[in-house]
Protein backbone atom coordinates (compact mmCIF):
# COMPACT_ATOMS: atom_id res chain seq x y z
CA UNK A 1 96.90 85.69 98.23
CA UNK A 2 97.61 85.78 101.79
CA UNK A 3 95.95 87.70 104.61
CA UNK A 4 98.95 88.54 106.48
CA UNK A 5 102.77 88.14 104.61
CA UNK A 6 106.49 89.54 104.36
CA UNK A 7 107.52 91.24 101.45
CA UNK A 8 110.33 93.80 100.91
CA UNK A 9 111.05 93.87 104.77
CA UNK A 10 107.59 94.26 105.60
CA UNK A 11 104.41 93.27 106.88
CA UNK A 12 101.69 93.39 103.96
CA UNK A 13 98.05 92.93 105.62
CA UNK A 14 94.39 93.07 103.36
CA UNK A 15 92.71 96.11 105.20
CA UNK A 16 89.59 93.91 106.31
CA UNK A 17 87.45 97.18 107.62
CA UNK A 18 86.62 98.30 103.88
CA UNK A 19 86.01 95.19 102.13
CA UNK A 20 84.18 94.44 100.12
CA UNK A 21 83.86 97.80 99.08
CA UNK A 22 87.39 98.16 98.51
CA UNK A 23 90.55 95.52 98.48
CA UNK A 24 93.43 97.01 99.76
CA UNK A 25 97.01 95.83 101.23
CA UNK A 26 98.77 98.30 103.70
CA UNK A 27 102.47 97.98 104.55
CA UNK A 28 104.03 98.16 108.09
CA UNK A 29 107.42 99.14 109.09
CA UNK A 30 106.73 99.54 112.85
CA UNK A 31 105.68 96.73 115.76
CA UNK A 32 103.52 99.89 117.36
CA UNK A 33 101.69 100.18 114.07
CA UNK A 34 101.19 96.60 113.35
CA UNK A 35 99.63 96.29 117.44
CA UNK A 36 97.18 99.41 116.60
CA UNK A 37 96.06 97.56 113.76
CA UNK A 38 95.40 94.27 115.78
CA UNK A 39 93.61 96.33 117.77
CA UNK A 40 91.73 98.42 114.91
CA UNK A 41 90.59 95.01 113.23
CA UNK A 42 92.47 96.24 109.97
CA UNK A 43 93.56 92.48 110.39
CA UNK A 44 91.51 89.86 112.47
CA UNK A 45 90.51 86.27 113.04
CA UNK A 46 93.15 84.01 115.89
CA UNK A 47 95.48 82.78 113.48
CA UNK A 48 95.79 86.04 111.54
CA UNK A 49 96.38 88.05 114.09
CA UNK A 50 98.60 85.46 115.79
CA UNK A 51 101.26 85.70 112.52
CA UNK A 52 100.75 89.16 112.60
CA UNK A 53 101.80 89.93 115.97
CA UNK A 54 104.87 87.24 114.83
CA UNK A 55 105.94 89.64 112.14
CA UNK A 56 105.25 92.54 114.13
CA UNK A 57 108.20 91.25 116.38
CA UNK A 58 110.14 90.46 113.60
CA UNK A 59 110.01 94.28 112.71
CA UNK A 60 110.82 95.69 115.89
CA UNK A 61 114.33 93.29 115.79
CA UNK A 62 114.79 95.57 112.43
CA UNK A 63 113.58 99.12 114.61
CA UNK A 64 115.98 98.18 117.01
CA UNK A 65 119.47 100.00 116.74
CA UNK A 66 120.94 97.60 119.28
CA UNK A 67 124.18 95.87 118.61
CA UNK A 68 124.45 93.15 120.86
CA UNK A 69 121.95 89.95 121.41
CA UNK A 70 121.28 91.38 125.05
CA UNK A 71 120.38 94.55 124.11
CA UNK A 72 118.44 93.14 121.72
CA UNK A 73 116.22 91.01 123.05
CA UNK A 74 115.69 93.33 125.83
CA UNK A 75 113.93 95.66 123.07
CA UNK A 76 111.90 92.30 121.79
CA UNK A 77 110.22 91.90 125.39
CA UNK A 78 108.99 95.76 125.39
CA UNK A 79 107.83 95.24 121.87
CA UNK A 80 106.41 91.96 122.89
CA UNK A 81 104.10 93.54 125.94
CA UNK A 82 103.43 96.16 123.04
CA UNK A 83 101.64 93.41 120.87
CA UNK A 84 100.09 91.48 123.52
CA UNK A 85 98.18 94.35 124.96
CA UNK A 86 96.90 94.87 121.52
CA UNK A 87 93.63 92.26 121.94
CA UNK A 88 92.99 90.13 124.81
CA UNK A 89 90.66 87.80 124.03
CA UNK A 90 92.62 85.74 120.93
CA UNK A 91 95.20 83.56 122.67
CA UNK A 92 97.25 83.00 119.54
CA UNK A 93 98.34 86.54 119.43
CA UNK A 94 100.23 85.61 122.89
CA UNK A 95 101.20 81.97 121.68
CA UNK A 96 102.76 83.70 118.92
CA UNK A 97 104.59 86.06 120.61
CA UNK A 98 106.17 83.80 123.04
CA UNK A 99 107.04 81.49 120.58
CA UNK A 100 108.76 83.52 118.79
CA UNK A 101 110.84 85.20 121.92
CA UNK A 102 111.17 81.44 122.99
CA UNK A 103 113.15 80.87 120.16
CA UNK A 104 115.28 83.99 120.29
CA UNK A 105 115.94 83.03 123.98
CA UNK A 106 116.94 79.29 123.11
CA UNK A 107 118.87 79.71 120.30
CA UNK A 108 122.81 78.77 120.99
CA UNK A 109 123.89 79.34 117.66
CA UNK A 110 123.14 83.41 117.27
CA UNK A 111 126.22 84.67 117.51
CA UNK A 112 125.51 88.73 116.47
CA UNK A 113 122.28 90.96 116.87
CA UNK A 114 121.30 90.59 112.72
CA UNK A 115 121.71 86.87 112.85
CA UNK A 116 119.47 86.89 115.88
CA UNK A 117 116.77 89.38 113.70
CA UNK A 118 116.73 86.67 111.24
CA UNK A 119 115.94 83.98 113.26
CA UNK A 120 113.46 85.90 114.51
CA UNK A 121 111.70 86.48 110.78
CA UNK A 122 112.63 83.08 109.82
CA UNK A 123 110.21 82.10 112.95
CA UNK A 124 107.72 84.07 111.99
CA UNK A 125 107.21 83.28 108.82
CA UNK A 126 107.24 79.36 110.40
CA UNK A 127 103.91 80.79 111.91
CA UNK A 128 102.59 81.90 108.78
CA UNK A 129 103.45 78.96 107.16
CA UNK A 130 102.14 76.09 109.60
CA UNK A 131 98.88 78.15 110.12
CA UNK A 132 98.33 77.30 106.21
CA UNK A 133 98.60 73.56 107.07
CA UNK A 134 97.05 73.30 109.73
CA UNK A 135 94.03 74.71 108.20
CA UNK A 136 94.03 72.06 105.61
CA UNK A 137 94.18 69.24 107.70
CA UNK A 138 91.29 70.94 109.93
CA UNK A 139 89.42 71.21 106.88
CA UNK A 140 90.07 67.74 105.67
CA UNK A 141 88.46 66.61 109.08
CA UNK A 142 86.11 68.95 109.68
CA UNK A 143 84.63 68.16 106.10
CA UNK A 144 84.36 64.52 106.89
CA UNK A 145 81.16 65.81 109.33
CA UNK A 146 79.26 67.42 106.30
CA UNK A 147 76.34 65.64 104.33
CA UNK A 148 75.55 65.85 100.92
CA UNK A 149 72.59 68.45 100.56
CA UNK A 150 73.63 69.67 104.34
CA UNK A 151 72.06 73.40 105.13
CA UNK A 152 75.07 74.99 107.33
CA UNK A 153 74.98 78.35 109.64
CA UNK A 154 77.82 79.83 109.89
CA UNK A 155 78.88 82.96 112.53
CA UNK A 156 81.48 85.59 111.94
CA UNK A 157 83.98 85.35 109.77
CA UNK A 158 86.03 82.35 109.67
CA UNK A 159 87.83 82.23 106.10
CA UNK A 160 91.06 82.89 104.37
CA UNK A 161 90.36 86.47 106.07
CA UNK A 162 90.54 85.10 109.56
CA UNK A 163 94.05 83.36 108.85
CA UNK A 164 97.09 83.52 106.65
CA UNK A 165 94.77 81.40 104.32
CA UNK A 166 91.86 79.10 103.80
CA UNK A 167 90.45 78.99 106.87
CA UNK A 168 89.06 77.17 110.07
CA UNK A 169 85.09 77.15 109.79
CA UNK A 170 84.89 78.24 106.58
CA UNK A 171 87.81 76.44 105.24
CA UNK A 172 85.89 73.06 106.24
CA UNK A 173 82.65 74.58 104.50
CA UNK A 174 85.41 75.33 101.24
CA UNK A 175 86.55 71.52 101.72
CA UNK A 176 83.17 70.01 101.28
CA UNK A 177 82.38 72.13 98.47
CA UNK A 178 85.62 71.17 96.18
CA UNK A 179 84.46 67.54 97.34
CA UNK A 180 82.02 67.98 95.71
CA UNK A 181 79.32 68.18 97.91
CA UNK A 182 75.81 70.38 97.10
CA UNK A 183 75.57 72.60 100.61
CA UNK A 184 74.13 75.96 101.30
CA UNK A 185 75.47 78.24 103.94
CA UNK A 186 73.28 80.74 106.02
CA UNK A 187 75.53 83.48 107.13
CA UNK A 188 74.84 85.60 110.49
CA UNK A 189 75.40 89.14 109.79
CA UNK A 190 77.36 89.37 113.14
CA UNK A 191 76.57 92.65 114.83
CA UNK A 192 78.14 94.75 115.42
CA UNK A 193 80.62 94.90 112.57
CA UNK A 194 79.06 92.73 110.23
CA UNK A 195 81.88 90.54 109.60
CA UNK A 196 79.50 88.10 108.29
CA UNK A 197 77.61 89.77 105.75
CA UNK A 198 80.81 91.81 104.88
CA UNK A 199 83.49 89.63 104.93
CA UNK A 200 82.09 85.48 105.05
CA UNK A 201 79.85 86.03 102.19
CA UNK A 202 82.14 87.73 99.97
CA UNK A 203 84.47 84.88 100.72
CA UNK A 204 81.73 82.37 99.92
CA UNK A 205 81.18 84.63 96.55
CA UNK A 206 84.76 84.09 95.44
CA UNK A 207 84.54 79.68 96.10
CA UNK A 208 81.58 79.89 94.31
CA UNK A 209 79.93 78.24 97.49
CA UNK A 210 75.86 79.42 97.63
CA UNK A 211 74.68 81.13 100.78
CA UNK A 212 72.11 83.52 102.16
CA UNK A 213 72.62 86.29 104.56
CA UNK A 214 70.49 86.35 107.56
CA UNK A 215 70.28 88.32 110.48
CA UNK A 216 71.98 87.26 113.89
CA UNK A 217 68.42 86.75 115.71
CA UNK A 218 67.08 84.54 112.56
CA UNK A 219 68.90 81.39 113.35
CA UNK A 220 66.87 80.18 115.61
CA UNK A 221 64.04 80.27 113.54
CA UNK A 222 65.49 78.32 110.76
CA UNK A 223 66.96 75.52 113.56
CA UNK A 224 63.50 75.17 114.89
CA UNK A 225 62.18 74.91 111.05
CA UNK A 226 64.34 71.90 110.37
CA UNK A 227 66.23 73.93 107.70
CA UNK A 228 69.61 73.76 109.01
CA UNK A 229 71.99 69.67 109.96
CA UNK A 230 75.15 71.79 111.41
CA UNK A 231 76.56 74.97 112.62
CA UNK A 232 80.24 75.30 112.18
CA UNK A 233 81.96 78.08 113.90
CA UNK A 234 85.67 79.34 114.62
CA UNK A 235 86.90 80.02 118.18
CA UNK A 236 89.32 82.59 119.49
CA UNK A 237 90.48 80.46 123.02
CA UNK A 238 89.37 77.10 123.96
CA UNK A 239 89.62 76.21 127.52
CA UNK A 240 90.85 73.30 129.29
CA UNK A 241 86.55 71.72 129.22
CA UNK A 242 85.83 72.74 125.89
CA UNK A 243 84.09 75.99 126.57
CA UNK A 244 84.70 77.97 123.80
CA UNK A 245 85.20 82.05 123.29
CA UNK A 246 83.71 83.24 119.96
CA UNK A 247 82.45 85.87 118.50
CA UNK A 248 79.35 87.77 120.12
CA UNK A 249 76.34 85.66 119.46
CA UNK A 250 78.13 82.30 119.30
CA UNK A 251 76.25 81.36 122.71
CA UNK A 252 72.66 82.23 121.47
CA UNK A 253 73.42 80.33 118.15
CA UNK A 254 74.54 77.01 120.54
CA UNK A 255 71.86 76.95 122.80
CA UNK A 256 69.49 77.44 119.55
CA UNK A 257 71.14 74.19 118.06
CA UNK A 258 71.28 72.40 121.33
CA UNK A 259 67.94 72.92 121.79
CA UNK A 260 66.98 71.69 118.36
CA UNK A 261 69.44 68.98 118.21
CA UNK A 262 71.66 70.32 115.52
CA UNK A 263 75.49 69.41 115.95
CA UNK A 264 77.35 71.96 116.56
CA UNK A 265 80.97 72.34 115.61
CA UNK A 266 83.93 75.18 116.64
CA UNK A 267 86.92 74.39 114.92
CA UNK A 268 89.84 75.06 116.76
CA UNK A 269 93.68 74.60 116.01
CA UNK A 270 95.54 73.21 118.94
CA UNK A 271 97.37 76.79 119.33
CA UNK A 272 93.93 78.21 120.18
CA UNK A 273 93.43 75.25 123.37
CA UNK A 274 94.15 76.90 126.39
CA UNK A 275 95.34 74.00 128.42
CA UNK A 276 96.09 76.29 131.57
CA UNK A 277 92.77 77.52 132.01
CA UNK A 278 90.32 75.00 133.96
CA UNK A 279 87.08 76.41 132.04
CA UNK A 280 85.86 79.56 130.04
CA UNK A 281 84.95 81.89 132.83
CA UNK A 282 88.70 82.55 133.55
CA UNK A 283 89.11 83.46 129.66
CA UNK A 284 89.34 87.26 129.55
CA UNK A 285 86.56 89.28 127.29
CA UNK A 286 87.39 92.02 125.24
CA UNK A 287 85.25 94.98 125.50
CA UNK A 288 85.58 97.57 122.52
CA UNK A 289 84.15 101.13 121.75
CA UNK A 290 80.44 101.78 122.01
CA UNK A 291 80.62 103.67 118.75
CA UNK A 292 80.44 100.31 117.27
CA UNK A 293 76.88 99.63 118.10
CA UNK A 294 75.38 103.61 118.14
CA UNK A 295 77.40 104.78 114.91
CA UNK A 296 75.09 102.09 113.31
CA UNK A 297 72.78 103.74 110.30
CA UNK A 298 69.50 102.95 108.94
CA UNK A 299 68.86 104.71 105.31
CA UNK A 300 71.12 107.04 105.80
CA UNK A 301 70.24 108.15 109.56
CA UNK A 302 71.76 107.04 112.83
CA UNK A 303 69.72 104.66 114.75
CA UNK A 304 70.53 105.73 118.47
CA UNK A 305 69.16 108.37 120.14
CA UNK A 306 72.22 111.31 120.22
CA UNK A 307 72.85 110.72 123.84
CA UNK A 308 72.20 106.74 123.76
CA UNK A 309 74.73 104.88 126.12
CA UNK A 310 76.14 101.35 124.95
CA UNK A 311 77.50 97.93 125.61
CA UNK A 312 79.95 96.83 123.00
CA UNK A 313 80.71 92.93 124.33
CA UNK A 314 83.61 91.69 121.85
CA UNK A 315 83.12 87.69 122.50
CA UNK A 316 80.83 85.37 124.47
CA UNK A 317 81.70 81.83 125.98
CA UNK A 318 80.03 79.07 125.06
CA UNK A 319 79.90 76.36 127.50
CA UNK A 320 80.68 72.68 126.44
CA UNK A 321 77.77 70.97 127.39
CA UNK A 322 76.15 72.88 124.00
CA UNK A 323 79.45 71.44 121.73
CA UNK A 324 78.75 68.60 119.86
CA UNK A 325 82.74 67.98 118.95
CA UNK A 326 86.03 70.42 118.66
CA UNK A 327 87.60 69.97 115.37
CA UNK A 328 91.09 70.36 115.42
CA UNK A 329 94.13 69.59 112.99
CA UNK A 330 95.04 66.08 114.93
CA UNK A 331 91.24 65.25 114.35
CA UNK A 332 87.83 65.57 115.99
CA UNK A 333 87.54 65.88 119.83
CA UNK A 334 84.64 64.76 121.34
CA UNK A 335 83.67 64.51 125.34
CA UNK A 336 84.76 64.66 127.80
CA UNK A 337 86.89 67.47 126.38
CA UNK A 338 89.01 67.11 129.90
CA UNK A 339 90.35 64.13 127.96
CA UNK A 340 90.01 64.50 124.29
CA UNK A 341 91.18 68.11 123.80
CA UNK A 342 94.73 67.33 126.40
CA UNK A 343 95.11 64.07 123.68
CA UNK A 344 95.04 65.74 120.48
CA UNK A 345 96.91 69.04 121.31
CA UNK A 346 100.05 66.73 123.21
């Protein structure tokens, strides 16, 4: 099933913090809602979160009580900056949003405030929709760079989960498994919520796909060892150069492969390229609670000191001199990224 869908005039998201302890779908009625659970990683991943904020508009053209188009879409833009503010980092959450208000503003052929709300859904679920294929054709390319017998790290969570459905990173890992292809996955745990070992490998348990968890400062061990040919990860903005904003740890896990001369591969649809932004430093990085990393337990007993102080860094930026390519759904950018990335998202 899908991560994120309409059903019954409303949103239906899988409640990512409890799996895989528990599957669950929770319904949404309410854009305000739908942003607090953006923000509360109930759903999570780019692309996911992008078609969620979508749908999230979508409701708020059903909150409104206005009558008129004006009216209207003057409620869409507050419930717009509602949904944008919801996670800064992910750039399709914005993408999505404008797009979707682009085409409310554009449309000549709206003639009454419902026919505008369903042009607005019918947009959305566009989102949805495209993100699936877009996927595919990622993974189609993005499988073309995996070996028979290849040894693959992967970091975060990059599946189905992360989208509407099958997945950037880990959808290419799914590709070159239904190819056919023998590979073994090492998944980082990713601190501090462990999307890794909760979420990747209970994807990888459902494809059948074999894997081993490992913990975040492992990997470069097993690069070093010769164990692993690729790293494939996801990437929540890509600027202008190719620097890339990930998950936390993404950076140590490049400069690990660069220095061991493994290839290492984000894959990126074009609606996560930030074209207006010269380089990563001028992506913004989300900072989240600190009761991430001190309400962390081992056997049963807190690991902080009471009165410990934290750091809870969302996403890191990995520069492009450590990216050995950008796969994309228009194929496989390589440097300089100036160049290749401006080719294949026009």
């Amino acid at each position: 099933m899908r991560t994120v869908f309409w059903e019954n005039n409303e949103l239906k998201m899988i409640d990512q913090r409890i799996l895989p302890g528990r599957f669950e779908v929770l319904s949404y009625r309410d854009h305000k809602a739908v942003a607090h659970a953006i923000t509360d990683m109930v759903v999570r991943g780019a692309p996911a979160i992008g078609a969620a904020a979508a749908f999230g508009l979508a409701l708020a053209g059903y909150e409104s009580a206005s009558s008129s188009t004006r009216d209207l879409l003057a409620d869409l833009q507050s419930a717009a900056a509602t949904l944008k503010a919801a996670r800064p980092t992910a750039v399709n959450l914005a993408w999505a949003v404008d797009r979707v208000l682009g085409a409310a503003n554009s449309s000549k052929e709206v003639g009454s405030a419902d026919e505008l709300r369903q042009l607005i859904l019918g947009e959305a679920q566009r989102i949805a929709d495209e993100d699936v294929e877009i996927n595919k054709r990622m993974a189609e390319h993005g499988a073309a760079l995996i070996d028979d017998g290849d040894t693959i790290i992967h970091h975060c969570n990059t599946g189905a989960l992360a989208t509407v459905d099958w997945g950037t990173a880990l959808g290419v890992i799914r590709t070159a498994h239904e190819q056919g292809k023998k590979i073994h996955v090492l998944v980082d745990e990713t601190r501090p919520r462990l999307q890794g070992a909760r979420l990747t490998a209970w994807e990888l348990e459902q494809y059948g796909i074999p894997y081993e968890i490992i913990s975040d400062n492992t990997a470069g061990y097993f690069l070093k060892a010769g164990k692993v040919q690729k790293c494939f990860v996801g990437s929540d903005r890509t600027a202008a150069n190719g620097d890339v904003a990930n998950k936390i740890g993404t950076y140590m896990l490049a400069l690990a492969a660069f220095d061991n001369g493994v290839p290492f591969y984000p894959v990126v649809p074009t609606s996560t390229i930030d074209l207006s932004l010269a380089h990563g430093d001028l992506i913004p990085i989300e900072e989240r609670n600190p009761q991430e990393v001190l309400g962390l337990e081992f056997e049963g007993q807190r690991v902080a000191p009471q009165n410990a102080k934290a750091r809870n860094i969302a996403f890191d930026v990995t520069p492009a001199r450590l990216v050995t390519g950008i796969v994309t759904e228009n194929g496989v950018a390589y440097p300089p990224f100036e160049v290749s990335l401006k080719k294949l998202v026009k």
